[in-house]
PDB file of N, CA and C in Angstrom:
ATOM      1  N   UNK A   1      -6.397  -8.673  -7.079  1.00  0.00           N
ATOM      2  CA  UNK A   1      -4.991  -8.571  -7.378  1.00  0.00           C
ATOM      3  C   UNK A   1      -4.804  -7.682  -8.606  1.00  0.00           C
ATOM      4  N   UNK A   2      -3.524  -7.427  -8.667  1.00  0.00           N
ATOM      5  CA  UNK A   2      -3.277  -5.966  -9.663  1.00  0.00           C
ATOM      6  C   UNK A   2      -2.615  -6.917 -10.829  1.00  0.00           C
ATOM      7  N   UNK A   3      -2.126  -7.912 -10.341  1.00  0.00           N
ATOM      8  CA  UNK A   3      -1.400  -8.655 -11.780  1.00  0.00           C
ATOM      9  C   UNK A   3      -1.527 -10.192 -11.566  1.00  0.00           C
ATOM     10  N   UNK A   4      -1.210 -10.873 -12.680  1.00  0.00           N
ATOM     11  CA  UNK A   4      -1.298 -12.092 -13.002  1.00  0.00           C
ATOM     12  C   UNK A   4       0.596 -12.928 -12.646  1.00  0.00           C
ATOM     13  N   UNK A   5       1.330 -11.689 -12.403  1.00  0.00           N
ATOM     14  CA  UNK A   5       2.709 -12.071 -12.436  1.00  0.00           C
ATOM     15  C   UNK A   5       3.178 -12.518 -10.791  1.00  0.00           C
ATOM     16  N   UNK A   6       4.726 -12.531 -10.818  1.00  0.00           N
ATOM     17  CA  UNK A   6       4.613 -12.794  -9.163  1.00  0.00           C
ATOM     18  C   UNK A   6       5.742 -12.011  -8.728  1.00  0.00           C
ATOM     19  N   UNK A   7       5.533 -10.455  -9.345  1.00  0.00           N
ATOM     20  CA  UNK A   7       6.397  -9.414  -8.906  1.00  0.00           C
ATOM     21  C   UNK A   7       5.416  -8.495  -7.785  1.00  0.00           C
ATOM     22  N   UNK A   8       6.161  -7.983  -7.533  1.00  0.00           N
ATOM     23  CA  UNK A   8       5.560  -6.784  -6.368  1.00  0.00           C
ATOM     24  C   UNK A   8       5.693  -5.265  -7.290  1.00  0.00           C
ATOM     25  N   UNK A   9       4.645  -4.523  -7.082  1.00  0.00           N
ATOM     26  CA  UNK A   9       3.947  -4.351  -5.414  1.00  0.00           C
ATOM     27  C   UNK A   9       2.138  -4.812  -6.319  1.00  0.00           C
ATOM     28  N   UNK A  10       1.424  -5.048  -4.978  1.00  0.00           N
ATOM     29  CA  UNK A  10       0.547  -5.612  -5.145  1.00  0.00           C
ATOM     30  C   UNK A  10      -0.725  -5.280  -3.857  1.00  0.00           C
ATOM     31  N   UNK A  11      -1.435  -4.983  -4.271  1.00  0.00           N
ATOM     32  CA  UNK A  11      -2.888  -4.354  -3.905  1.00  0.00           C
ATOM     33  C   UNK A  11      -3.969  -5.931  -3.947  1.00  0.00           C
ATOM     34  N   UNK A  12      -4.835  -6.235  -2.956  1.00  0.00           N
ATOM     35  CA  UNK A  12      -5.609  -7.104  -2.966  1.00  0.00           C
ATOM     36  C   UNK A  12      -6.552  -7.385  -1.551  1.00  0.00           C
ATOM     37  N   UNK A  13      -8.164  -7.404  -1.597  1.00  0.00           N
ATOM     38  CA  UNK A  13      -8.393  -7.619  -0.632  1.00  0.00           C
ATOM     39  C   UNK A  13      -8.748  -9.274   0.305  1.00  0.00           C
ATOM     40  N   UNK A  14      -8.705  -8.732   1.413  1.00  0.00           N
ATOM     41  CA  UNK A  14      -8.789  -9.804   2.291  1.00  0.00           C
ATOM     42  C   UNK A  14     -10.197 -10.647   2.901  1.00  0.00           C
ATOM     43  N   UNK A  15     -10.224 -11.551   3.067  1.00  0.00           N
ATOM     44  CA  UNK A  15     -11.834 -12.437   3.093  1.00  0.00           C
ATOM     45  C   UNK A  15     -12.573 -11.538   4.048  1.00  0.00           C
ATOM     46  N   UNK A  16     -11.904 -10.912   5.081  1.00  0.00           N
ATOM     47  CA  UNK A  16     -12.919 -10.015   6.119  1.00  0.00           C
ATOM     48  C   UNK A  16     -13.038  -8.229   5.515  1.00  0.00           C
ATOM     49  N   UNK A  17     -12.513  -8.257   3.939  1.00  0.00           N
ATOM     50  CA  UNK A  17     -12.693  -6.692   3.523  1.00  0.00           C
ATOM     51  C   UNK A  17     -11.826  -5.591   3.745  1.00  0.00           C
ATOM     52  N   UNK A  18     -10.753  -6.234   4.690  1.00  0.00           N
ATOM     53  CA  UNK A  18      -9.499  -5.496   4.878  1.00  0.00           C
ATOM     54  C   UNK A  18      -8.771  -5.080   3.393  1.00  0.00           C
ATOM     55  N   UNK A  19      -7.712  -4.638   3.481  1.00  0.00           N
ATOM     56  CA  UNK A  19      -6.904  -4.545   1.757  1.00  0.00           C
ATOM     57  C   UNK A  19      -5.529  -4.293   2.792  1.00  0.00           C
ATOM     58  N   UNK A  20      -4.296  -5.624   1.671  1.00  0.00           N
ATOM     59  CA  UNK A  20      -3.202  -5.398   2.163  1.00  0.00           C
ATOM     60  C   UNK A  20      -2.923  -5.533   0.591  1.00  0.00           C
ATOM     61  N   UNK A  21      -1.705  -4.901   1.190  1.00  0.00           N
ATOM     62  CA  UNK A  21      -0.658  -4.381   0.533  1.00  0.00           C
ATOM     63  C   UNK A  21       0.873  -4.762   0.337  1.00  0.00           C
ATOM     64  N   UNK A  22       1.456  -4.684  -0.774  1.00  0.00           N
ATOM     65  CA  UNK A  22       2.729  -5.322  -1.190  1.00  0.00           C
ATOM     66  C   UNK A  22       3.735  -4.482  -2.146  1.00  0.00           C
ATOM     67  N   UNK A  23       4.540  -4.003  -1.177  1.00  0.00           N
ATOM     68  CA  UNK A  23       5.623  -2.652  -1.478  1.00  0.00           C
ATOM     69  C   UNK A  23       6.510  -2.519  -1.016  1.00  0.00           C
ATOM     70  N   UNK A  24       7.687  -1.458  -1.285  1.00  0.00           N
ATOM     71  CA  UNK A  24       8.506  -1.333  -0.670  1.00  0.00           C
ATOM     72  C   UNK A  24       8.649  -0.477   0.168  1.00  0.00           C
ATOM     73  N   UNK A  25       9.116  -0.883   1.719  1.00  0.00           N
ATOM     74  CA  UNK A  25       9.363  -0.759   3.313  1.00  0.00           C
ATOM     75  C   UNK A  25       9.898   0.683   2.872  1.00  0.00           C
ATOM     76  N   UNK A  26       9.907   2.106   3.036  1.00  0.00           N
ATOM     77  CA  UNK A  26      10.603   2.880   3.346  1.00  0.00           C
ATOM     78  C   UNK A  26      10.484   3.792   4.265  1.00  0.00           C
ATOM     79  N   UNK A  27      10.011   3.362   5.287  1.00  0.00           N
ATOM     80  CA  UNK A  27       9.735   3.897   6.560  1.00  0.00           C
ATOM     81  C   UNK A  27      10.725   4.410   7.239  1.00  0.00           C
ATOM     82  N   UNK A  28      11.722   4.077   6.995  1.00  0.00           N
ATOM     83  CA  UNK A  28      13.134   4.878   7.632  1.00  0.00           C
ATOM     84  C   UNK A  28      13.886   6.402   6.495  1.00  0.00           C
ATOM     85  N   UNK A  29      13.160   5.782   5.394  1.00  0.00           N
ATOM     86  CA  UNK A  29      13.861   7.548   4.352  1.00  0.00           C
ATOM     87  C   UNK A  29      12.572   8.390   4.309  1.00  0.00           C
ATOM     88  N   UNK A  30      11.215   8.137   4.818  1.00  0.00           N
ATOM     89  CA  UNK A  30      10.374   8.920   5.094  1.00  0.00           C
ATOM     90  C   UNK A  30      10.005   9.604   5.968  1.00  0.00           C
ATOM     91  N   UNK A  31      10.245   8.465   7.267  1.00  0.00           N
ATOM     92  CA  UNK A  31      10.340   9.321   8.409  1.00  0.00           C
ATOM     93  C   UNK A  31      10.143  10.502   8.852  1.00  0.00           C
ATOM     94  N   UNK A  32      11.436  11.303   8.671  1.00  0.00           N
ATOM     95  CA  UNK A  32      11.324  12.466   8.828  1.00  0.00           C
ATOM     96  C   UNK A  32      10.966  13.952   7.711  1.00  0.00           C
ATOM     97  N   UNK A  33      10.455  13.011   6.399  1.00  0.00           N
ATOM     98  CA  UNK A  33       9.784  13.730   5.695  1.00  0.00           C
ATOM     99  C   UNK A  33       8.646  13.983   5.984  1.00  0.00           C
ATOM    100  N   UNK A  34       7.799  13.159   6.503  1.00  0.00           N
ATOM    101  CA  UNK A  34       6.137  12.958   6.906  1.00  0.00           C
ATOM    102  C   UNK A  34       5.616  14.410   7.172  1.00  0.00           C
ATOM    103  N   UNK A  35       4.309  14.353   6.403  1.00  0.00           N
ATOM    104  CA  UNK A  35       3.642  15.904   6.429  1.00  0.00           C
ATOM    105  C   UNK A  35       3.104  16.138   8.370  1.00  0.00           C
ATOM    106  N   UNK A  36       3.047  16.785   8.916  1.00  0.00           N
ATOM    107  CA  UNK A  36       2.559  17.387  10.248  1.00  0.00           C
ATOM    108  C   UNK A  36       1.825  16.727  10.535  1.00  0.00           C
ATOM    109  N   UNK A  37       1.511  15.685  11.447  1.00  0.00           N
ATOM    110  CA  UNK A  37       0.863  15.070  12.437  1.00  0.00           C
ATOM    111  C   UNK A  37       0.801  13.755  12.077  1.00  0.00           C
ATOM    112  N   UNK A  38       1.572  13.523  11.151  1.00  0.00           N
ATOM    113  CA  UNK A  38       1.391  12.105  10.718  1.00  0.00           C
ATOM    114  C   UNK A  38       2.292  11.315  11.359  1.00  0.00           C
ATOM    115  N   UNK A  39       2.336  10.227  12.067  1.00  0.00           N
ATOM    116  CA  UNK A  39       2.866   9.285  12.830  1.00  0.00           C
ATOM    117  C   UNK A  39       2.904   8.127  12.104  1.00  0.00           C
ATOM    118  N   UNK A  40       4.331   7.461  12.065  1.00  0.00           N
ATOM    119  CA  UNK A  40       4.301   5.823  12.223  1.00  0.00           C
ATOM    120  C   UNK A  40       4.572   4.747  13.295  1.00  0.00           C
ATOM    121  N   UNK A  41       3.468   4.292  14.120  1.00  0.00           N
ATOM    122  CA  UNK A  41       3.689   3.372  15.002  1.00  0.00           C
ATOM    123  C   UNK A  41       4.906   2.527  14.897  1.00  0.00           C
ATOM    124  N   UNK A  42       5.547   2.106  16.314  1.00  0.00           N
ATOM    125  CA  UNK A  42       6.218   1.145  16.226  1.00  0.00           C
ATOM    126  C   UNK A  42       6.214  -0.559  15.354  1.00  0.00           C
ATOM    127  N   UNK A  43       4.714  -0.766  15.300  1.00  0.00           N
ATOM    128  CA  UNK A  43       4.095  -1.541  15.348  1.00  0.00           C
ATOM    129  C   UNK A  43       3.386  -1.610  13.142  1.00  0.00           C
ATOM    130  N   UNK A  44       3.836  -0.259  13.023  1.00  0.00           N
ATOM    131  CA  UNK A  44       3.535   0.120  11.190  1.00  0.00           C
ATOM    132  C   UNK A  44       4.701   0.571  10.731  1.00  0.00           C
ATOM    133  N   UNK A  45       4.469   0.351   9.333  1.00  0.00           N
ATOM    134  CA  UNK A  45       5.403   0.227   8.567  1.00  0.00           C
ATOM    135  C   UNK A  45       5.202   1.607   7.502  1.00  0.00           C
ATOM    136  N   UNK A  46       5.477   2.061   6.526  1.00  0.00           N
ATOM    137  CA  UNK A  46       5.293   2.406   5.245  1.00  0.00           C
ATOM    138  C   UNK A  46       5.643   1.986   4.384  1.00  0.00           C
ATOM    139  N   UNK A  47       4.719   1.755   3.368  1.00  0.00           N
ATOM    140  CA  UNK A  47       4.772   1.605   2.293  1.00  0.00           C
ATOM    141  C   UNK A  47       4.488   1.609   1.101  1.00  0.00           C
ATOM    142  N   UNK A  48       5.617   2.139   0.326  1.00  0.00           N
ATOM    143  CA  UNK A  48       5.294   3.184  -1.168  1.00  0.00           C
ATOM    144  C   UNK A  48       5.201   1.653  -1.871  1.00  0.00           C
ATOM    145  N   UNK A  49       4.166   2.110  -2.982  1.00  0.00           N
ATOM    146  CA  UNK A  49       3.489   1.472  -3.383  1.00  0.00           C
ATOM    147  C   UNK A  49       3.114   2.565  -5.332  1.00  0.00           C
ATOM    148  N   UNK A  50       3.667   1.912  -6.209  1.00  0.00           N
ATOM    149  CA  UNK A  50       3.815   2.977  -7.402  1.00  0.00           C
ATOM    150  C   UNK A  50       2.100   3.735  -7.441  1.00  0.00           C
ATOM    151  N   UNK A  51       1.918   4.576  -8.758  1.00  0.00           N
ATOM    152  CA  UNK A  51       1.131   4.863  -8.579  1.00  0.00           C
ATOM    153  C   UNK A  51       0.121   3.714  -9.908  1.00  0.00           C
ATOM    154  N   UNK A  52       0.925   3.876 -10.409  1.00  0.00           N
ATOM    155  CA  UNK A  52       0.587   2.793 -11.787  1.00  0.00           C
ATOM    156  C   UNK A  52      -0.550   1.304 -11.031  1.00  0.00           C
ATOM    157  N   UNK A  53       0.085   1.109 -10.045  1.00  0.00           N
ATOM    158  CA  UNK A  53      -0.185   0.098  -9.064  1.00  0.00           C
ATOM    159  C   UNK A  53      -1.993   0.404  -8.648  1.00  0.00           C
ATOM    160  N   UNK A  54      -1.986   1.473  -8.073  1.00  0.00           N
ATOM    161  CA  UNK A  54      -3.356   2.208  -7.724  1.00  0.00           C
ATOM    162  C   UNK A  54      -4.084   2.137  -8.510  1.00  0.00           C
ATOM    163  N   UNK A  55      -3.962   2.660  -9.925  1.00  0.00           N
ATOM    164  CA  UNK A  55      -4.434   2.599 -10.824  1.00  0.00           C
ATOM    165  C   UNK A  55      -5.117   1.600 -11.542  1.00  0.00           C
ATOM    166  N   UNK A  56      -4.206   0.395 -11.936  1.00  0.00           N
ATOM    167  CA  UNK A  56      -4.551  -0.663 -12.409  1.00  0.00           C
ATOM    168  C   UNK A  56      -5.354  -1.710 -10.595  1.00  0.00           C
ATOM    169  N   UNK A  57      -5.613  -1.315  -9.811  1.00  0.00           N
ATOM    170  CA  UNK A  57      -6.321  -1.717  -8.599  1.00  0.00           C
ATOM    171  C   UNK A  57      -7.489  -1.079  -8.657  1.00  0.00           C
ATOM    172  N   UNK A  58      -8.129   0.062  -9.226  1.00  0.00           N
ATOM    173  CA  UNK A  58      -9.095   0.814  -9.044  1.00  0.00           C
ATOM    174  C   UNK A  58     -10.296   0.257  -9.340  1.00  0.00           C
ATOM    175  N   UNK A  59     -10.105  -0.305 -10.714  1.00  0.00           N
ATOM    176  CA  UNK A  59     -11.200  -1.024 -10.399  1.00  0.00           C
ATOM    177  C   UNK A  59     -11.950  -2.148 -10.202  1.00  0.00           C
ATOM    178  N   UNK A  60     -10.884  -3.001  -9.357  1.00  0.00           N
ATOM    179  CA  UNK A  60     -11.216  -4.358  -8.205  1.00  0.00           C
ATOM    180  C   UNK A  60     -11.768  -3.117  -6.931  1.00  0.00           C
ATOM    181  N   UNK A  61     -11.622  -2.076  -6.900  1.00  0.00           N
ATOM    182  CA  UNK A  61     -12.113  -1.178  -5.570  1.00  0.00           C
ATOM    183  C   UNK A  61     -13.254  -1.025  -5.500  1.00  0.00           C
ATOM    184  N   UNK A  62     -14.463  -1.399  -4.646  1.00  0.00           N
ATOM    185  CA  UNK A  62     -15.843  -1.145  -4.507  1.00  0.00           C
ATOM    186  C   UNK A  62     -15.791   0.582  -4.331  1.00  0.00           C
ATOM    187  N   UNK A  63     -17.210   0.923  -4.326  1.00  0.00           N
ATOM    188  CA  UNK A  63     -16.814   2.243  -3.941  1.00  0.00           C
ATOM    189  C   UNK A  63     -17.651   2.683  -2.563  1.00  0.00           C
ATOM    190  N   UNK A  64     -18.210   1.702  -2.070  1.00  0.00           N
ATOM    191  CA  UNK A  64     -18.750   1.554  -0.549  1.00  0.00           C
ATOM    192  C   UNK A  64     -18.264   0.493   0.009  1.00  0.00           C
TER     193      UNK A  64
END
């Protein structure tokens, strides 16, 4: 986890090694920004996620 608080957004992994994620949905004002070939499934979402966020997650990140 990226913080001790119980605000969002939030980076953390999962017992099988997955990593989810906790941000805000803007899959509808990105949409049609998306760089060339990039798709969002019906079924996915986007989500921006600061960068500050990444950062302070980096290093809970293995690097294999």
């Amino acid at each position: 986890m990226t913080s001790e608080d119980d605000s969002c957004p939030d980076i953390w992994e999962l017992d099988n090694g997955d990593v989810a994620v906790i941000g805000r949905d803007l899959t509808d004002s990105y949409r049609s920004r998306l760089p060339a070939g990039v798709t969002v499934d019906a079924d996915e979402r986007l989500v921006i996620i600061p960068r500050a966020t990444i950062v302070a997650a980096k290093l809970d990140i293995p690097d294999e």
